[in-house]
Protein backbone atom coordinates (compact mmCIF):
# COMPACT_ATOMS: atom_id res chain seq x y z
CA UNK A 1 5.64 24.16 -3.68
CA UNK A 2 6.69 20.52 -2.33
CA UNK A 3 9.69 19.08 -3.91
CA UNK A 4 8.96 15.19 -5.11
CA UNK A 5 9.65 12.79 -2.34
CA UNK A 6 12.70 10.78 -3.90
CA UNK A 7 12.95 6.62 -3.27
CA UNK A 8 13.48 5.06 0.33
CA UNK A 9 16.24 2.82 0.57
CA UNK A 10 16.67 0.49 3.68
CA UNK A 11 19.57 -1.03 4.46
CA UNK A 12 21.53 -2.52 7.08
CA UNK A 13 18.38 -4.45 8.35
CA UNK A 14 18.50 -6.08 12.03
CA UNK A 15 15.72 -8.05 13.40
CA UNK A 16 15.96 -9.15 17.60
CA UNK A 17 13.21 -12.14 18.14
CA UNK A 18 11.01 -10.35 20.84
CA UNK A 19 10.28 -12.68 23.75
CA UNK A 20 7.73 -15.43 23.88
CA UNK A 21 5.35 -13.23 25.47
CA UNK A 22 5.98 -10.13 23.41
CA UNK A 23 5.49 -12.85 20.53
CA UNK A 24 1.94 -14.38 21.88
CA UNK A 25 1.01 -10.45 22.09
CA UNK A 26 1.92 -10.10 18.45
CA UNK A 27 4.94 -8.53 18.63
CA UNK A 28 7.37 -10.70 16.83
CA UNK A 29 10.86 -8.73 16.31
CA UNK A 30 12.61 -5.60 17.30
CA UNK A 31 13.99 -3.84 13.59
CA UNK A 32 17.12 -1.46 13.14
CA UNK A 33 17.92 -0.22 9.97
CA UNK A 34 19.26 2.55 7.88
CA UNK A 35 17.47 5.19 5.70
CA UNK A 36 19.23 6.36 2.84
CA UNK A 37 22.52 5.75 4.20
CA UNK A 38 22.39 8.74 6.53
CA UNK A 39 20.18 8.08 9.16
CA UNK A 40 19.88 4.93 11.67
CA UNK A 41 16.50 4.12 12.71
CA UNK A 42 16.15 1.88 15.63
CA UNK A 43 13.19 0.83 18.06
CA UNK A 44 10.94 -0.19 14.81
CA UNK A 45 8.94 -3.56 16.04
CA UNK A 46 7.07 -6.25 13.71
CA UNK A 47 4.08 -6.51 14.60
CA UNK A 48 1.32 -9.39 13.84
CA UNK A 49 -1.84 -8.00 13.72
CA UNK A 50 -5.58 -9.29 14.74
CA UNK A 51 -6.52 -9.79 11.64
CA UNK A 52 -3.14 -11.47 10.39
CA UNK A 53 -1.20 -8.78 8.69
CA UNK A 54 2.35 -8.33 9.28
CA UNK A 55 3.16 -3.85 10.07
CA UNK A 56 5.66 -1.81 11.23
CA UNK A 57 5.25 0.13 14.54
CA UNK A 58 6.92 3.23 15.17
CA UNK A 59 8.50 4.67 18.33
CA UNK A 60 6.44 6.75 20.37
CA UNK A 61 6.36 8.20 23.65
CA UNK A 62 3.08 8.94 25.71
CA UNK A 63 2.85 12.18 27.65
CA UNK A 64 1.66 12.31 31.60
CA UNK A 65 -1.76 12.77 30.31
CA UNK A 66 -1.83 9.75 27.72
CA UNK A 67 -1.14 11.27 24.41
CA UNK A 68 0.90 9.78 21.73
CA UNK A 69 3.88 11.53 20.47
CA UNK A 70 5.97 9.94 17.56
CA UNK A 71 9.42 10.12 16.92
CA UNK A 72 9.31 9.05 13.80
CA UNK A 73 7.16 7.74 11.22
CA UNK A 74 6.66 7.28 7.65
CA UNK A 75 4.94 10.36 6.44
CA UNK A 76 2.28 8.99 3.89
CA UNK A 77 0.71 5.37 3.26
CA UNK A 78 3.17 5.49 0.18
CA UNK A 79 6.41 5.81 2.05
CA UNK A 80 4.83 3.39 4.79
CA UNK A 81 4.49 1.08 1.87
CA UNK A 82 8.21 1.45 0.76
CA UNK A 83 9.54 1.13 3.97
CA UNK A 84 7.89 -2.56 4.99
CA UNK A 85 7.96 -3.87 1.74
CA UNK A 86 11.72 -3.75 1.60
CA UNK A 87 12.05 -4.69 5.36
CA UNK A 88 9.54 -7.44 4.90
CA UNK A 89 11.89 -9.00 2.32
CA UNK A 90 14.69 -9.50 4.54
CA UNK A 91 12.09 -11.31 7.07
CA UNK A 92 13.92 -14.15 8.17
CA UNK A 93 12.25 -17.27 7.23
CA UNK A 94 11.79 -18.46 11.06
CA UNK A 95 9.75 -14.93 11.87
CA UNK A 96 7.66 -14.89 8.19
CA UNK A 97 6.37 -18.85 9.47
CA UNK A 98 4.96 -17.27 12.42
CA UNK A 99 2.34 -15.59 10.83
């Protein structure tokens, strides 16, 4: 039997302004932040997507024949959910007007 997942808590947020390229490509900041106050979680990036919705992307390495491998990532839609809504309100204003 699972134990209940208990609440996400983000802190120390850090955005870096990605370049203007990176930015025209839809990648719009770099994020660092802090899970529960045990565990730092850099390498994050903002993303703008096609269809105009702001996401997190995950780190992730690719393997000599092309496939993904995550280092981390939220586990469920819910948690996903939890994490960028809390990140998304510390958006400084100058990156949220580039949407």
């Amino acid at each position: 039997m699972r134990a209940a997942v208990s609440a996400l808590t983000v802190s120390n947020i850090t955005f870096i302004a990605g370049s203007d390229a990176d930015i025209d490509s839809g990648l719009l900041c770099f994020v660092k932040f802090t899970l529960n106050d045990q565990i730092a979680i850099d390498g994050v990036t903002l993303r703008l997507t096609s269809s105009g919705k702001l996401t997190l992307s995950f780190p992730k390495r690719k393997d000599r024949t092309g496939n993904e491998h995550p280092f981390l990532y939220p586990i469920n839609a819910t948690a996903r959910a939890n994490i960028e809504e809390q990140v998304f309100a510390r958006l400084p204003r100058r990156a949220a007007q580039r949407r």
